[in-house]
PDB file of N, CA and C in Angstrom:
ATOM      1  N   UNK A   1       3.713  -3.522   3.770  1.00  0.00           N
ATOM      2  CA  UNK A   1       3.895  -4.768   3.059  1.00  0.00           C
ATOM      3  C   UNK A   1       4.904  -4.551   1.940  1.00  0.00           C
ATOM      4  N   UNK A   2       5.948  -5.697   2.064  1.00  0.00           N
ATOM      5  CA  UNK A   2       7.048  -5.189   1.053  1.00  0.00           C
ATOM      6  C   UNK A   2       6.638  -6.248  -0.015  1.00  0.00           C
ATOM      7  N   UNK A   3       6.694  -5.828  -1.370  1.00  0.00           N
ATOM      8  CA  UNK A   3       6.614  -6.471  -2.663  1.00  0.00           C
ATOM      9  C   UNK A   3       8.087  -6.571  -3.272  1.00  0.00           C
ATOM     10  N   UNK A   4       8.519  -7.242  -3.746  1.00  0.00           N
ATOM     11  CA  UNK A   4      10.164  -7.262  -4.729  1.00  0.00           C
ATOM     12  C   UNK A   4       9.312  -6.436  -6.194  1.00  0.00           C
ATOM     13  N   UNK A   5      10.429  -6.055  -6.476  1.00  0.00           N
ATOM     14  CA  UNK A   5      10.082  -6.086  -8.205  1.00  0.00           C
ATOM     15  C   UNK A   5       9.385  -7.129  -9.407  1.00  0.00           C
ATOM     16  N   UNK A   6      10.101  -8.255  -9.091  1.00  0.00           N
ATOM     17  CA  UNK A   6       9.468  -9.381  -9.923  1.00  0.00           C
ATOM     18  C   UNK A   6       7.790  -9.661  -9.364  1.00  0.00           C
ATOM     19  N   UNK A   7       8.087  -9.508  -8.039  1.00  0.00           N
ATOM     20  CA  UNK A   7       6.560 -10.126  -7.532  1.00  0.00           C
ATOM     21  C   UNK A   7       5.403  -9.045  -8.391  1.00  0.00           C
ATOM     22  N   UNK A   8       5.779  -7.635  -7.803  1.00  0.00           N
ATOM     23  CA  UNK A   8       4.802  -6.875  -9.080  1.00  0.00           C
ATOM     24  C   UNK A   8       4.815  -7.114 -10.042  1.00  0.00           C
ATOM     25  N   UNK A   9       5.662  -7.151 -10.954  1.00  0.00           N
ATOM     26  CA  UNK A   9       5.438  -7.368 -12.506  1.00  0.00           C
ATOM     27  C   UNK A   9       4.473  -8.808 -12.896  1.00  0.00           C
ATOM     28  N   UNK A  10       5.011 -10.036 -11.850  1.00  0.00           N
ATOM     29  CA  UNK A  10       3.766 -11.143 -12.073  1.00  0.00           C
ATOM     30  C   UNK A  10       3.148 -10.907 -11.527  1.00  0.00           C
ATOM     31  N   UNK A  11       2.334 -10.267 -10.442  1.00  0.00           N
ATOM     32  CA  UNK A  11       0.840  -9.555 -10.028  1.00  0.00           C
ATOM     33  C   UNK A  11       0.340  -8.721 -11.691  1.00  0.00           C
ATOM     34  N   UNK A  12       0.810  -7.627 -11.933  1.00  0.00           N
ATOM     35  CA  UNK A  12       0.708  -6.935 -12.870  1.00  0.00           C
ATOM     36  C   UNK A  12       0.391  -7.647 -14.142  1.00  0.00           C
ATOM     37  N   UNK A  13       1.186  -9.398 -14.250  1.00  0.00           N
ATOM     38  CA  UNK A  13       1.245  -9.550 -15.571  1.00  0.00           C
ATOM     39  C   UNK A  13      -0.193 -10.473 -15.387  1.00  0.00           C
ATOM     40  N   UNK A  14      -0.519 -11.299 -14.386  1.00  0.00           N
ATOM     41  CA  UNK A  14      -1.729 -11.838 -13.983  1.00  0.00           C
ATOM     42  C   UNK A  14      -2.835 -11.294 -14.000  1.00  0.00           C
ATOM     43  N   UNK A  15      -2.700 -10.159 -13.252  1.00  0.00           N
ATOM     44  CA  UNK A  15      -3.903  -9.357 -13.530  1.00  0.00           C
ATOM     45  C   UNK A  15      -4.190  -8.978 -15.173  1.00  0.00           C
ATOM     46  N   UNK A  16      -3.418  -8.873 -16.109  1.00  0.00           N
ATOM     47  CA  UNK A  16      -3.647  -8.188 -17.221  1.00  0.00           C
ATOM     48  C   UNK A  16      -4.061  -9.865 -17.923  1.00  0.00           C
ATOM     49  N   UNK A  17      -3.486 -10.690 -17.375  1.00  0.00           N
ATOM     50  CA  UNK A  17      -4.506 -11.874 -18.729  1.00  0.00           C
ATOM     51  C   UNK A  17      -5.554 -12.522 -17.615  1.00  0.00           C
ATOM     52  N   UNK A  18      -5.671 -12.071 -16.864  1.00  0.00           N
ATOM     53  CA  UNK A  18      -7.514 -12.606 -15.726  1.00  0.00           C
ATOM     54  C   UNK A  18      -8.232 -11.674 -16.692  1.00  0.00           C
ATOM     55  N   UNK A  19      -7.886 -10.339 -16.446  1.00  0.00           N
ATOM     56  CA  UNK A  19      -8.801  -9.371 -17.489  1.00  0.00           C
ATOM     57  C   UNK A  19      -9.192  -9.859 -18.980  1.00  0.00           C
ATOM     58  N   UNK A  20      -7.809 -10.168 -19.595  1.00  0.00           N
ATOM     59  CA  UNK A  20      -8.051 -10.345 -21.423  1.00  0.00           C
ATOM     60  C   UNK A  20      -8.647 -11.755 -21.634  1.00  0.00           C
ATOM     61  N   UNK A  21      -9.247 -12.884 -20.578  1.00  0.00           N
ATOM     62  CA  UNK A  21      -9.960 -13.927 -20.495  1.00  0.00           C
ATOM     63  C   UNK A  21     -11.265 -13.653 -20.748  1.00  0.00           C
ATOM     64  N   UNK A  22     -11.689 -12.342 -20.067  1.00  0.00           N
ATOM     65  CA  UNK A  22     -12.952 -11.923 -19.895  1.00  0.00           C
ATOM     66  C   UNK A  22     -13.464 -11.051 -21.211  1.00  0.00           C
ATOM     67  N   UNK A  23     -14.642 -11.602 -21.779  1.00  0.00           N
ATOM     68  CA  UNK A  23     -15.096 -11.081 -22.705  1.00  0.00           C
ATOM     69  C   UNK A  23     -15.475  -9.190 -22.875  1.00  0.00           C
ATOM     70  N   UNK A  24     -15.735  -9.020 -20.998  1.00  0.00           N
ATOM     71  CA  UNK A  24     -16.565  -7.660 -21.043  1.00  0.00           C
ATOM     72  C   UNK A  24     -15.560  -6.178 -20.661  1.00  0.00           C
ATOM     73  N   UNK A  25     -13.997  -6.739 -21.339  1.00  0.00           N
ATOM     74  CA  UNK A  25     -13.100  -6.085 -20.999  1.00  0.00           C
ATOM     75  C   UNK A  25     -12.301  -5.862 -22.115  1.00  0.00           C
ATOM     76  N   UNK A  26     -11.927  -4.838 -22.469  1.00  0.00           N
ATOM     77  CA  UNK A  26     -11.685  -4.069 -24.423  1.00  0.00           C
ATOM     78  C   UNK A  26     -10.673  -3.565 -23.589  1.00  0.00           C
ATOM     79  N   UNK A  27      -9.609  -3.582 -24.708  1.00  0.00           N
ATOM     80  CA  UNK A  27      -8.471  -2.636 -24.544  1.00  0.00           C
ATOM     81  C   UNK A  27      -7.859  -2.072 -25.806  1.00  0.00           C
ATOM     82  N   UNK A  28      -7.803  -0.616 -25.096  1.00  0.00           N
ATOM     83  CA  UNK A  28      -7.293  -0.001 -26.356  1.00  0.00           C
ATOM     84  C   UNK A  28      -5.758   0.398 -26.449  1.00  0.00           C
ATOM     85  N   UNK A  29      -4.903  -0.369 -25.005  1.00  0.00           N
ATOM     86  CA  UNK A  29      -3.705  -0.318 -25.179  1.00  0.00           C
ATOM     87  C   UNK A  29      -2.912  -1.554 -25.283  1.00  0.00           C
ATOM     88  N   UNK A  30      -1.603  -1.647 -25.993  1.00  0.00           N
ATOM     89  CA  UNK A  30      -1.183  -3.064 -25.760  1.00  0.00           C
ATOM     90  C   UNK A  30      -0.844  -3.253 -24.416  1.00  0.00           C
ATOM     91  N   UNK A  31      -0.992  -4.674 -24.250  1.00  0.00           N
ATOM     92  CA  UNK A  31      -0.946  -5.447 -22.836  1.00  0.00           C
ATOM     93  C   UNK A  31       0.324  -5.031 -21.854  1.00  0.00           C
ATOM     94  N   UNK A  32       1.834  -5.482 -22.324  1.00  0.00           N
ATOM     95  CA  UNK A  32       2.658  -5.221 -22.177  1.00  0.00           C
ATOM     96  C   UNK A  32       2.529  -3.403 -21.202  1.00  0.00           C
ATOM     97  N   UNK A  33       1.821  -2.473 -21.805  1.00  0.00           N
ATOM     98  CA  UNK A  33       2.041  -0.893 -21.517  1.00  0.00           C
ATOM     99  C   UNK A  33       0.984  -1.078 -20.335  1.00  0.00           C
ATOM    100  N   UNK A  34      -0.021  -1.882 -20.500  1.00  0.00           N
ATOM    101  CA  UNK A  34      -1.203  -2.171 -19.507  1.00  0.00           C
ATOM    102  C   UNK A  34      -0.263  -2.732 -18.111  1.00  0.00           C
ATOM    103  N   UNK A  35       0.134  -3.775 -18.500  1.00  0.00           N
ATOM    104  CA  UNK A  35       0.969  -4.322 -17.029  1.00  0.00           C
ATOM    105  C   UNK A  35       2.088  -3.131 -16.507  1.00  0.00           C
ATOM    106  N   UNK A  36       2.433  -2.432 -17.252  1.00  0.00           N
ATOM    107  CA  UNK A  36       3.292  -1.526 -16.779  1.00  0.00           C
ATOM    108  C   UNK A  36       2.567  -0.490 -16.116  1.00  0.00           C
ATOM    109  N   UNK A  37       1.785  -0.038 -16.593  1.00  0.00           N
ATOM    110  CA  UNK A  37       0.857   0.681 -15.828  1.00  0.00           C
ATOM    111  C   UNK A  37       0.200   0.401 -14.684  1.00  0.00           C
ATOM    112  N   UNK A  38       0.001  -0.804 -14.640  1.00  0.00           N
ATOM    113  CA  UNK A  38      -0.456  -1.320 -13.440  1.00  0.00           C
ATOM    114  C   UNK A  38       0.590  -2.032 -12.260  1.00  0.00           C
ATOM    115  N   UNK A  39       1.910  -2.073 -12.459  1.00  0.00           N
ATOM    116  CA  UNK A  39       2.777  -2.318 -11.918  1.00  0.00           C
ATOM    117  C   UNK A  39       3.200  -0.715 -11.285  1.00  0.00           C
ATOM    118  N   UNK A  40       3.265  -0.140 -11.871  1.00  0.00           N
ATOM    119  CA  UNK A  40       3.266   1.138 -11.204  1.00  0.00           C
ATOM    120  C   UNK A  40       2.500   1.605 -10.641  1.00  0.00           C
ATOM    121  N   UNK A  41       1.310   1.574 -10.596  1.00  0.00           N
ATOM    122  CA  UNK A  41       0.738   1.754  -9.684  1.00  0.00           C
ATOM    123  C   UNK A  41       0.536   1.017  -7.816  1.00  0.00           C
ATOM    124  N   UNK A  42       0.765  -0.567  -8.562  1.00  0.00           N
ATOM    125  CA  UNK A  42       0.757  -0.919  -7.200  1.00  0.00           C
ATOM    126  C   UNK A  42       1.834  -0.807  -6.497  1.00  0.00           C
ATOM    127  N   UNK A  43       3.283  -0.029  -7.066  1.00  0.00           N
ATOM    128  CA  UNK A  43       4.358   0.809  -6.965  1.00  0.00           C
ATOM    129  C   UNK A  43       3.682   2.046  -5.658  1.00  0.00           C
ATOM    130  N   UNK A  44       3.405   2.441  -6.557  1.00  0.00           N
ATOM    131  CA  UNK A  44       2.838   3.782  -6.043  1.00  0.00           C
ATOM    132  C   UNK A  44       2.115   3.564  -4.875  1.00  0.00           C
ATOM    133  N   UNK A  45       1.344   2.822  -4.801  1.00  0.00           N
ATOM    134  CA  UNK A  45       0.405   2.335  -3.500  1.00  0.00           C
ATOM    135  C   UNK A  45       1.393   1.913  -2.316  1.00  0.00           C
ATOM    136  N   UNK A  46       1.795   0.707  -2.675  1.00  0.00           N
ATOM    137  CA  UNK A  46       3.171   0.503  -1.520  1.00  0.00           C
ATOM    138  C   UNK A  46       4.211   1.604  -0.453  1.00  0.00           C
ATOM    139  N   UNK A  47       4.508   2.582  -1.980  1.00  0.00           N
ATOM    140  CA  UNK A  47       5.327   3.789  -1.558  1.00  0.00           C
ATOM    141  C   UNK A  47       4.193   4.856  -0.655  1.00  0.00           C
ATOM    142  N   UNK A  48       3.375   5.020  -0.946  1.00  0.00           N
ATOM    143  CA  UNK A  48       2.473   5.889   0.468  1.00  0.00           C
ATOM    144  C   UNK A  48       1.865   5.101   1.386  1.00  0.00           C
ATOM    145  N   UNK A  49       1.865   3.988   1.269  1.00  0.00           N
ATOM    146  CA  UNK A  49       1.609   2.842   2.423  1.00  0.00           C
ATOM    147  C   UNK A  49       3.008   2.799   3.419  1.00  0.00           C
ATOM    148  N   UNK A  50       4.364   2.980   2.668  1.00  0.00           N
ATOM    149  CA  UNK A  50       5.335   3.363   3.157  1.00  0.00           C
ATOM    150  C   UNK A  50       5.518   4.368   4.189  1.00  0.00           C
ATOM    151  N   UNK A  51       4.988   5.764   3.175  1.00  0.00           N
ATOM    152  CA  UNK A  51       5.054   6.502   3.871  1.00  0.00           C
ATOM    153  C   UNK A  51       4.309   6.721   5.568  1.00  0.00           C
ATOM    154  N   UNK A  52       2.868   6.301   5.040  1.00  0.00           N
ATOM    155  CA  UNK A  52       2.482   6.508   6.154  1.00  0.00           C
ATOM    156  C   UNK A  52       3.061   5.729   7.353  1.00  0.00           C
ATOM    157  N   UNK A  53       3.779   4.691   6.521  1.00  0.00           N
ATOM    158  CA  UNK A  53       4.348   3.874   8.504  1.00  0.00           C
ATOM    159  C   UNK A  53       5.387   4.428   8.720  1.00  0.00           C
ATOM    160  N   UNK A  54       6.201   5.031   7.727  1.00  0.00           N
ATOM    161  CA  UNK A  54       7.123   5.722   8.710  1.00  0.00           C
ATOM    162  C   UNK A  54       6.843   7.368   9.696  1.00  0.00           C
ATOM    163  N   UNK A  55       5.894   7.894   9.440  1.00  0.00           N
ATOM    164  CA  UNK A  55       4.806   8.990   9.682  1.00  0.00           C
ATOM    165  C   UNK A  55       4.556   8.162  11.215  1.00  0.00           C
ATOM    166  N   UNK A  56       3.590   7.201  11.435  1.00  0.00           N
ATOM    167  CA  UNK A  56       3.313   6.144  12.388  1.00  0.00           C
ATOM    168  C   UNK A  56       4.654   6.202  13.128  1.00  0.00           C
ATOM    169  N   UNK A  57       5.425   6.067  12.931  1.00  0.00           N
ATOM    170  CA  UNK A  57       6.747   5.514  13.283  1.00  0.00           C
ATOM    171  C   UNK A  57       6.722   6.498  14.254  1.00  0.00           C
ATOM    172  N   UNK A  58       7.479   7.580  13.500  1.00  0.00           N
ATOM    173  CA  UNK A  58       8.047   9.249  13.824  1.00  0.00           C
ATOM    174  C   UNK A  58       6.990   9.334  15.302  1.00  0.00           C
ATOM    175  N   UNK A  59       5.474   8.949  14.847  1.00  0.00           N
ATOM    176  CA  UNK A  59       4.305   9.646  15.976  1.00  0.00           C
ATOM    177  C   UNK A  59       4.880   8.749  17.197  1.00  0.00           C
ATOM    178  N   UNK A  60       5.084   7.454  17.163  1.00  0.00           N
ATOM    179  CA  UNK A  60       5.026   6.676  17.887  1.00  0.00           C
ATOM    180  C   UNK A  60       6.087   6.701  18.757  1.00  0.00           C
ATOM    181  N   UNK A  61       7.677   7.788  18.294  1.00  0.00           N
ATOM    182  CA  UNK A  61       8.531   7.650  18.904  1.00  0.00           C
ATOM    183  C   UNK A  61       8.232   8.709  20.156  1.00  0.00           C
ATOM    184  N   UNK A  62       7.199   9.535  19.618  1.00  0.00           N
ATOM    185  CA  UNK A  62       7.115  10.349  20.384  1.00  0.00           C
ATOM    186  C   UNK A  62       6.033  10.025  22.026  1.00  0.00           C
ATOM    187  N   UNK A  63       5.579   9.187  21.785  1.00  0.00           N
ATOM    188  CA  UNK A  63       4.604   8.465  22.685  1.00  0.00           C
ATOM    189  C   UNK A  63       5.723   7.256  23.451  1.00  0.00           C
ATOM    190  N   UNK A  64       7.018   7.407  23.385  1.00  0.00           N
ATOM    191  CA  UNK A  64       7.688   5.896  23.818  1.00  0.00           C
ATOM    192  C   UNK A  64       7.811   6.254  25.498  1.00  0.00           C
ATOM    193  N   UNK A  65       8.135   6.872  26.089  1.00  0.00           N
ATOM    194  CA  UNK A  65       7.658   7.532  27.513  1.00  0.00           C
ATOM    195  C   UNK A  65       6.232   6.578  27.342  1.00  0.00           C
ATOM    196  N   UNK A  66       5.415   7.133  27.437  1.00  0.00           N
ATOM    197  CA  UNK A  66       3.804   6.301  27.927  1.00  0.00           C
ATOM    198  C   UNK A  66       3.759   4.749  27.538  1.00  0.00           C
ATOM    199  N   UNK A  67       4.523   4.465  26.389  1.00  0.00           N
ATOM    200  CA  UNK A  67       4.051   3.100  25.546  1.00  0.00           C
ATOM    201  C   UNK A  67       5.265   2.315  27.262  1.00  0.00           C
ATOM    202  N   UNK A  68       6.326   2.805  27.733  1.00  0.00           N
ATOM    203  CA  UNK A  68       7.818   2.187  28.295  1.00  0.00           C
ATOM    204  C   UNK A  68       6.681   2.096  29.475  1.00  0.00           C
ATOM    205  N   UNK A  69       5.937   2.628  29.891  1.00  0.00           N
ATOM    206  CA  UNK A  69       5.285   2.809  31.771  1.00  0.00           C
ATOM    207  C   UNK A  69       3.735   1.524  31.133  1.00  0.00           C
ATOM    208  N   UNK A  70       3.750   1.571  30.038  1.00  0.00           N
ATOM    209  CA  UNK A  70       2.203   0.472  30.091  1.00  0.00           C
ATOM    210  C   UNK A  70       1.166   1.361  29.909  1.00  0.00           C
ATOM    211  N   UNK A  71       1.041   2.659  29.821  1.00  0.00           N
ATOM    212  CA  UNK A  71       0.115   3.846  29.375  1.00  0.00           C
ATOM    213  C   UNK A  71      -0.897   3.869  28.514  1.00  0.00           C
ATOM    214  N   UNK A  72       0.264   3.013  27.464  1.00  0.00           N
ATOM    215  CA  UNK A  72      -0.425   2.954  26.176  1.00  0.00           C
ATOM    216  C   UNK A  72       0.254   1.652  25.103  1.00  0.00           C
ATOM    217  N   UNK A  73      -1.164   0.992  24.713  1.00  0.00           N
ATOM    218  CA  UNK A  73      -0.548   0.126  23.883  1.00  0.00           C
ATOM    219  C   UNK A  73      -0.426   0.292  22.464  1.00  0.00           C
ATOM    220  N   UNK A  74       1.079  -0.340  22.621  1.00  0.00           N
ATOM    221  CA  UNK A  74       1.975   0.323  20.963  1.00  0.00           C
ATOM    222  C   UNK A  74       0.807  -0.379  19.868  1.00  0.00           C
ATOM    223  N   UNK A  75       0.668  -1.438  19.962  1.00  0.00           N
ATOM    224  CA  UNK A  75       0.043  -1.918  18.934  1.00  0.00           C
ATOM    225  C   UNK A  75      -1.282  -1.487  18.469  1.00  0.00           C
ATOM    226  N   UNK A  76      -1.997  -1.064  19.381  1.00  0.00           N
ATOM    227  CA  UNK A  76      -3.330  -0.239  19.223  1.00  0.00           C
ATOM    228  C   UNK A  76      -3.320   1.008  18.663  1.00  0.00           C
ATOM    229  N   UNK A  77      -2.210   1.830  19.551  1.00  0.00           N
ATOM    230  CA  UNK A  77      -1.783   3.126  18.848  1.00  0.00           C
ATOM    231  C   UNK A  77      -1.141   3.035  17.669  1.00  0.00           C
ATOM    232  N   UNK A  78      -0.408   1.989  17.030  1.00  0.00           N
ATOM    233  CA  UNK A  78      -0.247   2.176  15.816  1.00  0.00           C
ATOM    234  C   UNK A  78      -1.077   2.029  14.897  1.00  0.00           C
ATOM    235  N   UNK A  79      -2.164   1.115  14.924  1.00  0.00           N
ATOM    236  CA  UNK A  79      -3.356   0.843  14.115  1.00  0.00           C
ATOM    237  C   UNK A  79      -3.942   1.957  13.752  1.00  0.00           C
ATOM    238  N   UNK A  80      -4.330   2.805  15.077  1.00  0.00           N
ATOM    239  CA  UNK A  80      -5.220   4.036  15.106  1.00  0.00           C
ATOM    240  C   UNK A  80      -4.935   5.243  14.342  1.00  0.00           C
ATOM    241  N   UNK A  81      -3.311   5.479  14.670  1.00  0.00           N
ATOM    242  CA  UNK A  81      -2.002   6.316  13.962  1.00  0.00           C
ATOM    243  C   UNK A  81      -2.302   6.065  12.215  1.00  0.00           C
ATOM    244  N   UNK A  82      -2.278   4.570  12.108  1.00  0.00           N
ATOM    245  CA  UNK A  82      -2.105   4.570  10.700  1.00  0.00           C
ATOM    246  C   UNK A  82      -3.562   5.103   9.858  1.00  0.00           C
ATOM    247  N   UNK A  83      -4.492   3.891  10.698  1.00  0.00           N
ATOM    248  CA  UNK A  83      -5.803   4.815  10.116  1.00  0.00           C
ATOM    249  C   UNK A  83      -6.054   5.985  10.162  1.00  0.00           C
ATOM    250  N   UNK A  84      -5.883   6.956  11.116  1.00  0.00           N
ATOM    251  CA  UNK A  84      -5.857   8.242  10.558  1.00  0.00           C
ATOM    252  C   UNK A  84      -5.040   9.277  10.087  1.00  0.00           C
ATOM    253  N   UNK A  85      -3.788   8.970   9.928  1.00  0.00           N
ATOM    254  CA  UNK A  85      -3.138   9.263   8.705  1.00  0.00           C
ATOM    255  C   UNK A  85      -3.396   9.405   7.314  1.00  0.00           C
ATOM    256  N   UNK A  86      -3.948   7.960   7.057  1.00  0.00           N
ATOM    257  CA  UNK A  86      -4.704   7.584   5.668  1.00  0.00           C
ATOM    258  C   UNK A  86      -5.647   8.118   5.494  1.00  0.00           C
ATOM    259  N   UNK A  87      -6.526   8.012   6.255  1.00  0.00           N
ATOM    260  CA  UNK A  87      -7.947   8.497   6.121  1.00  0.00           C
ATOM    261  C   UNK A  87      -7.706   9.985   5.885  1.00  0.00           C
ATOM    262  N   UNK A  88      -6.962  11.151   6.747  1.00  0.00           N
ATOM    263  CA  UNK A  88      -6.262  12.255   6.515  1.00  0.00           C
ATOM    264  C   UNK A  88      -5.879  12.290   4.927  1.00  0.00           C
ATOM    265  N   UNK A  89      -4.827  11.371   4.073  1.00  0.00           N
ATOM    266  CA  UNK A  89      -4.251  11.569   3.175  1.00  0.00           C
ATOM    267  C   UNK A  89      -5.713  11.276   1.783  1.00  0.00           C
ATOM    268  N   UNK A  90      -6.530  10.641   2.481  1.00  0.00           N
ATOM    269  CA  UNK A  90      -7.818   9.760   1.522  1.00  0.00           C
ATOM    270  C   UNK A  90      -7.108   8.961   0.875  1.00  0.00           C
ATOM    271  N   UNK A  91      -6.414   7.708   1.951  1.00  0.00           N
ATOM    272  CA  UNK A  91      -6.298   6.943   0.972  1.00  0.00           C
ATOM    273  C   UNK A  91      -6.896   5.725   2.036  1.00  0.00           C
ATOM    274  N   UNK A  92      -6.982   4.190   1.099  1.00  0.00           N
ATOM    275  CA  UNK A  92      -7.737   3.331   1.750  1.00  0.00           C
ATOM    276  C   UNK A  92      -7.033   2.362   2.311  1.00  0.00           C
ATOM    277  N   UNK A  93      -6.546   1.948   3.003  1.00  0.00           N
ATOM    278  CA  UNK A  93      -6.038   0.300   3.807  1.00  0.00           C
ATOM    279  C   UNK A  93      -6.539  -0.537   3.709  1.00  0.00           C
TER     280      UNK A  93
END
């Protein structure tokens, strides 16, 4: 899933005043460093979500013989590919 830049920063900046609405949520950093932090991260998430499809990719080129005869379906095998990749790396989908 591709995000632009702007789209994170208003995810990032949304999320940080849903939070500062809520009474049972203290912060001990300013907001501004909060959205940045959290823009990077969902940075970060994207970029090994990345990775793993191109990982998927690489596996999948190697299966294109079986996927070309009907052997195997691409779309199943990529699902499967990706989940255990992730699950491999511990991360969550």
């Amino acid at each position: 899933m591709r995000l632009s830049p702007a789209k994170i920063d208003y995810l990032a900046h949304k999320l940080v005043r849903l939070m500062r609405e809520h009474d049972a949520v203290a912060f001990n950093i300013e907001a501004d460093e909060l959205e940045r932090i959290i823009a990077w991260e969902i940075t970060e998430e994207l970029r090994v979500e990345d990775e793993i499809d191109d990982e998927v990719n690489t596996l999948l080129d190697q299966y294109e013989r079986q996927i070309a005869h009907g052997d195997l379906d691409q779309m199943v095998l990529r699902r499967k590919l990706k989940q255990e990749l992730a699950r491999k790396r511990g991360y969550t989908l």
